[in-house]
Protein backbone atom coordinates (compact mmCIF):
# COMPACT_ATOMS: atom_id res chain seq x y z
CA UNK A 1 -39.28 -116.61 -83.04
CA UNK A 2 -39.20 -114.07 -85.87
CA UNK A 3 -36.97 -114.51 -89.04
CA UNK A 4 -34.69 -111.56 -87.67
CA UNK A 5 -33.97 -113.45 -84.75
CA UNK A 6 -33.59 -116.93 -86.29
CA UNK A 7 -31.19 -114.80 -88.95
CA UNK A 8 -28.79 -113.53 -85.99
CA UNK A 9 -28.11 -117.26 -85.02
CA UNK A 10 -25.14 -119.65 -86.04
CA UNK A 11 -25.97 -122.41 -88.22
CA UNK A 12 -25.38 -125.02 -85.28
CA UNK A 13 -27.74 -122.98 -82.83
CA UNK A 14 -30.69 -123.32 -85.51
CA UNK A 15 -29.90 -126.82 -85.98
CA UNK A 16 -29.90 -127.14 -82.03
CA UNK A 17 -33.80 -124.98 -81.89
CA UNK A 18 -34.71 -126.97 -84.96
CA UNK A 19 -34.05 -130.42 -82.94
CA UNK A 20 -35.38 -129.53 -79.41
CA UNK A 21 -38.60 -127.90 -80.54
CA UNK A 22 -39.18 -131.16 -83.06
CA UNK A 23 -38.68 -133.21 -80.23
CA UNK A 24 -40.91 -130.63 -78.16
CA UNK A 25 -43.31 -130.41 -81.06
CA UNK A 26 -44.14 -134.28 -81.33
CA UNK A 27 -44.48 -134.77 -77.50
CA UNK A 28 -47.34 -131.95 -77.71
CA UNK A 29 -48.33 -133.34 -80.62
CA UNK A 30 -49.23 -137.02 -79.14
CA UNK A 31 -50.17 -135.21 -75.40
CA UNK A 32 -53.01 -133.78 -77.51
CA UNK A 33 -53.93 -136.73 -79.62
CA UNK A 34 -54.59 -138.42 -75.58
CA UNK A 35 -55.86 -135.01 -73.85
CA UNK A 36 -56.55 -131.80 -74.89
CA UNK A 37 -53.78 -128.96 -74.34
CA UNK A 38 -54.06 -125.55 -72.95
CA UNK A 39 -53.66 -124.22 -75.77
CA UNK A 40 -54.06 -125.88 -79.22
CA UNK A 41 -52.70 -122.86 -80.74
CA UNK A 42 -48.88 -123.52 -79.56
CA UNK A 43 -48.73 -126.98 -82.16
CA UNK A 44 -49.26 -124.27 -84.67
CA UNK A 45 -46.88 -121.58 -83.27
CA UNK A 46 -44.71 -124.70 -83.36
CA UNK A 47 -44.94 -125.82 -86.32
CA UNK A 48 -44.95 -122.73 -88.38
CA UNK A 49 -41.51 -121.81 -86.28
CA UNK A 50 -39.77 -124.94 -87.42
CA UNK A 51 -40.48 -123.89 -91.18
CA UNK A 52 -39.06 -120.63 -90.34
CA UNK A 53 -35.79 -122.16 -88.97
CA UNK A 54 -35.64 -125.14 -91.90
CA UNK A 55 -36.26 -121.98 -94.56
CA UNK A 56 -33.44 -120.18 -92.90
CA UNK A 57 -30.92 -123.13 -93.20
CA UNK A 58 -31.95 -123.87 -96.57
CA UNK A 59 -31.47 -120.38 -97.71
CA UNK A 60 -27.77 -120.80 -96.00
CA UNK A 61 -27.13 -123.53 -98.01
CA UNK A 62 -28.25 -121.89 -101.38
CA UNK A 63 -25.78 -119.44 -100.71
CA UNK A 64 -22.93 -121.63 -100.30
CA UNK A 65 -22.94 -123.61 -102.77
């Protein structure tokens, strides 16, 4: 997802994304560690999209306090 789109979403839906791909990230995470994946590149995808939503939420929080 792109910081435009993560921007356009409530508060609760990021913290919704943020939860299910965590939980999606860590199952790929320890399928890999047993057997390689398709593709080795989605952890990262993953990973670096879960920063994007936690900088989004922390920026939101900045600006209300």
């Amino acid at each position: 997802m792109k910081i435009s789109e993560l921007k356009e979403l409530t508060t609760s839906e990021l913290n919704e994304t943020l939860e299910t791909l965590t939980k999606r990230y860590e199952q790929d995470k320890i399928n890999h560690a047993v057997s390689s994946l398709e593709s080795p590149a989605s952890l990262r995808s993953s990973r670096r999209t879960i920063a994007r939503i936690k900088t989004v939420l922390a920026k939101r929080a900045c600006e209300n306090q």
